[in-house]
C-alpha atoms as a PDB file:
ATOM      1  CA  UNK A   1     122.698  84.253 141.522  1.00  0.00           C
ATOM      2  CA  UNK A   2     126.104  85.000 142.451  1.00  0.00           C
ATOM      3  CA  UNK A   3     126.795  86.705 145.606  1.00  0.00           C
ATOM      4  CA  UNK A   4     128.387  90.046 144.149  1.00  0.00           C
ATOM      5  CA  UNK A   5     125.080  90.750 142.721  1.00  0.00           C
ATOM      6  CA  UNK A   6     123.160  89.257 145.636  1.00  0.00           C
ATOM      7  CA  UNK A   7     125.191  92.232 147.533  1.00  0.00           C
ATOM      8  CA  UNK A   8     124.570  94.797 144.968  1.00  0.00           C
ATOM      9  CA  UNK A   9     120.596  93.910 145.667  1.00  0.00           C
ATOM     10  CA  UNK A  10     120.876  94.172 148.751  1.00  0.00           C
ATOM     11  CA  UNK A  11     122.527  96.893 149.129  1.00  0.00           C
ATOM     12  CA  UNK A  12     120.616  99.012 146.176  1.00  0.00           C
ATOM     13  CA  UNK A  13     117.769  98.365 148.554  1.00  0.00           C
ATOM     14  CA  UNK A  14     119.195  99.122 152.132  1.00  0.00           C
ATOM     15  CA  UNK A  15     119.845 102.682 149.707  1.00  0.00           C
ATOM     16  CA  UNK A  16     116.223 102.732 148.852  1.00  0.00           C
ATOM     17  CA  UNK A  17     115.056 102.759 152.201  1.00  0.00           C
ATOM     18  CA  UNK A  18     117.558 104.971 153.814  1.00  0.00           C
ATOM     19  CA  UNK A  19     116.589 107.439 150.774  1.00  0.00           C
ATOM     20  CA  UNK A  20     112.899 106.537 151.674  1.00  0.00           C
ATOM     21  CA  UNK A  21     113.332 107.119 155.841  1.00  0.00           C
ATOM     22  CA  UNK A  22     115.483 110.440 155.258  1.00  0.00           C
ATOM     23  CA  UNK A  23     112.824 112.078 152.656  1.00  0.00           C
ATOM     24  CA  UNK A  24     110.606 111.137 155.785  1.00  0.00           C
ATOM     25  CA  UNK A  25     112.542 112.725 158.082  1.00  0.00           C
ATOM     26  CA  UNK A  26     112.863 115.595 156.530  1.00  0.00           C
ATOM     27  CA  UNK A  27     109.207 116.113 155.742  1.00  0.00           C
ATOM     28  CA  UNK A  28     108.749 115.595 159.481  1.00  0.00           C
ATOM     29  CA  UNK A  29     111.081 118.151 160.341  1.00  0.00           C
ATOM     30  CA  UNK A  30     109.296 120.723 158.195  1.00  0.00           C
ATOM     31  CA  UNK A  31     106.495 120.009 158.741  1.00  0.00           C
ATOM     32  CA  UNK A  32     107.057 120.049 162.880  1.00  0.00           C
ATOM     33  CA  UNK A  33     108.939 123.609 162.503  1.00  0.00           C
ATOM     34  CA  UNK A  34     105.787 125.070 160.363  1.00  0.00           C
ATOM     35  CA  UNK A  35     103.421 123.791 163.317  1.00  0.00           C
ATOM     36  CA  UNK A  36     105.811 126.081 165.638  1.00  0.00           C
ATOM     37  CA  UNK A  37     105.616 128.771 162.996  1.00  0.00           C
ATOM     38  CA  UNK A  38     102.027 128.853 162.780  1.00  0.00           C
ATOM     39  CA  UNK A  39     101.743 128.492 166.715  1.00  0.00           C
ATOM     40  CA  UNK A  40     104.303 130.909 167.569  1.00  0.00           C
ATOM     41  CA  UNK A  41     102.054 133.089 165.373  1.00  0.00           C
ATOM     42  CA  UNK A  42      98.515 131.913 167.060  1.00  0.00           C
ATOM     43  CA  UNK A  43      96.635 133.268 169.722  1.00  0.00           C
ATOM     44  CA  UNK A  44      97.188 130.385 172.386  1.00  0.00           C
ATOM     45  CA  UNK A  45      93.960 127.847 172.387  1.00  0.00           C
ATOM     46  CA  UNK A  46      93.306 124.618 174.272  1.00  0.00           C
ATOM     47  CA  UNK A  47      95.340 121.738 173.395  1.00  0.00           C
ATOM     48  CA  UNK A  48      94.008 118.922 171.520  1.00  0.00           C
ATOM     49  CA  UNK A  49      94.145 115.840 173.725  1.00  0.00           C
ATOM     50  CA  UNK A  50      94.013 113.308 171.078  1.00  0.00           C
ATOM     51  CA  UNK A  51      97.528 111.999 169.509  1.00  0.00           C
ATOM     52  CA  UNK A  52      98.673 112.550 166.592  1.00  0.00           C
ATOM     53  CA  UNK A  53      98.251 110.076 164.043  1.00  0.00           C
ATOM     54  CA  UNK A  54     101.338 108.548 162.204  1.00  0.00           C
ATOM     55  CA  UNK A  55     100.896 107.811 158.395  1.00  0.00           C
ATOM     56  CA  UNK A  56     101.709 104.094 158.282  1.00  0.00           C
ATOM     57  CA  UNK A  57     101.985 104.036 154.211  1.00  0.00           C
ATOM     58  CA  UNK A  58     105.344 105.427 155.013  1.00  0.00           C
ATOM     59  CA  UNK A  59     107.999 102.267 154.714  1.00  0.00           C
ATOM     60  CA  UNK A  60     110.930 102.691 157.365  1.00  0.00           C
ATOM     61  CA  UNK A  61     113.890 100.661 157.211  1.00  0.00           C
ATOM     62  CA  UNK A  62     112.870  98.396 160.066  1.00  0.00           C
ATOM     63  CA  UNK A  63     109.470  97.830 158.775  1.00  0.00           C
ATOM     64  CA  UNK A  64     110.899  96.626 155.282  1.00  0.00           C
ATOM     65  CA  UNK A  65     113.629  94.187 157.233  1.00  0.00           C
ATOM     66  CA  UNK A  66     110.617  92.784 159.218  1.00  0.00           C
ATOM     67  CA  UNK A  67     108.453  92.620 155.871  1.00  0.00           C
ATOM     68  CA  UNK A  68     111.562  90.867 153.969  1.00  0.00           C
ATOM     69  CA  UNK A  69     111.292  87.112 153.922  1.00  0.00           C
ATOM     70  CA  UNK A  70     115.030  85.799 154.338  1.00  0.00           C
ATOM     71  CA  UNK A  71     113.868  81.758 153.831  1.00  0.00           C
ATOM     72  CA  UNK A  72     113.580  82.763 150.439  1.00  0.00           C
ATOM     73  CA  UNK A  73     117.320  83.232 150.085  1.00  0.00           C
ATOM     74  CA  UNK A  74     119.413  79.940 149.635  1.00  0.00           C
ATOM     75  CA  UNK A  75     121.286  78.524 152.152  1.00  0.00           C
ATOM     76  CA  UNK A  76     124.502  78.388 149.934  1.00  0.00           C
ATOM     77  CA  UNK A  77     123.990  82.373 149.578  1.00  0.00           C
ATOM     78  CA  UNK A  78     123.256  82.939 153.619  1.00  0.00           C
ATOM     79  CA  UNK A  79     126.504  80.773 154.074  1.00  0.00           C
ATOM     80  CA  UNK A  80     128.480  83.158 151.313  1.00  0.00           C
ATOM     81  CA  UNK A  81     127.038  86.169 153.084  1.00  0.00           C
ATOM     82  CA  UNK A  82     127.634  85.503 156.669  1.00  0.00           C
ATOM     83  CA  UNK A  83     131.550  83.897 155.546  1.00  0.00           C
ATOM     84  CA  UNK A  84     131.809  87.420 153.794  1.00  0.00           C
ATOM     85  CA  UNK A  85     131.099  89.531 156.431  1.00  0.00           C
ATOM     86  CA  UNK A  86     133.034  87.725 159.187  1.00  0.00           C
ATOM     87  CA  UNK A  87     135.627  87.926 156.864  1.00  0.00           C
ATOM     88  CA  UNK A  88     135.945  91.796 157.734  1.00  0.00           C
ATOM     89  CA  UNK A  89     136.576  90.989 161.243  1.00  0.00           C
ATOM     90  CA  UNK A  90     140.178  90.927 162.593  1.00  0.00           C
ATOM     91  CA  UNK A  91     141.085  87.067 164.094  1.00  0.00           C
ATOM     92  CA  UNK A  92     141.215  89.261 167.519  1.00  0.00           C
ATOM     93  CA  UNK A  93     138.203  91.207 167.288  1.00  0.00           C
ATOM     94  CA  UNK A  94     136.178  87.453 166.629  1.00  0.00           C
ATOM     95  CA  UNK A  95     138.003  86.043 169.453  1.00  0.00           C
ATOM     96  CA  UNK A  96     136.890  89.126 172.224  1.00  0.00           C
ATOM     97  CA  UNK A  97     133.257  88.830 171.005  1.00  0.00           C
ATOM     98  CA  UNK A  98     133.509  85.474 171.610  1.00  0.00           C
ATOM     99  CA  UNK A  99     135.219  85.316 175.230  1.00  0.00           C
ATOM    100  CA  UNK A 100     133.059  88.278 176.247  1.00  0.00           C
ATOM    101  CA  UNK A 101     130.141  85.870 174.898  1.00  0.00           C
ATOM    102  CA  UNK A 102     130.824  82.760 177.066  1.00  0.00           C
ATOM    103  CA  UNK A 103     132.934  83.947 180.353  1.00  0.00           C
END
């Protein structure tokens, strides 16, 4: 597996989830303003003290980095990845993070 398309994999799925979370959202959001609709509309009635209960079918993006197994990835690949990303970082920029890091 070449990195490119280890990238592309990644990324395709980083997509997925942000897809996933925002279709979430959004259903949350609607779903909260009808419950102000339909109370702004209700005669006023005693609170329910018990919470409200949060589907936990529904993937978010941290639970599928926590569920994602990264020892199953070569080293060689891990090495690529991280080379490839610090590669995007000014000489500078590495340098700060690092001074800031140990001083």
């Amino acid at each position: 597996m070449d990195i490119a398309r280890a990238l592309e994999q990644i990324s395709e799925r980083i997509k997925q989830i942000i897809r996933a979370e925002h279709a979430r959202r959004t259903a949350a959001t609607e779903a909260e303003r009808d419950r102000i609709k339909r109370a702004a509309s209700a005669p006023l009635a005693p609170m329910d003290p018990k919470r409200i209960k949060l589907d936990p079918s529904v993937p978010t993006a941290v639970a599928a980095l926590a569920s994602f197994n990264f020892q199953d990835l070569p080293a060689d690949l891990v090495t690529d990845l991280i080379i490839a990303n610090l590669q995007h970082f000014s000489v500078q920029d590495i340098s700060t993070a690092i001074d800031v890091r140990f001083l």
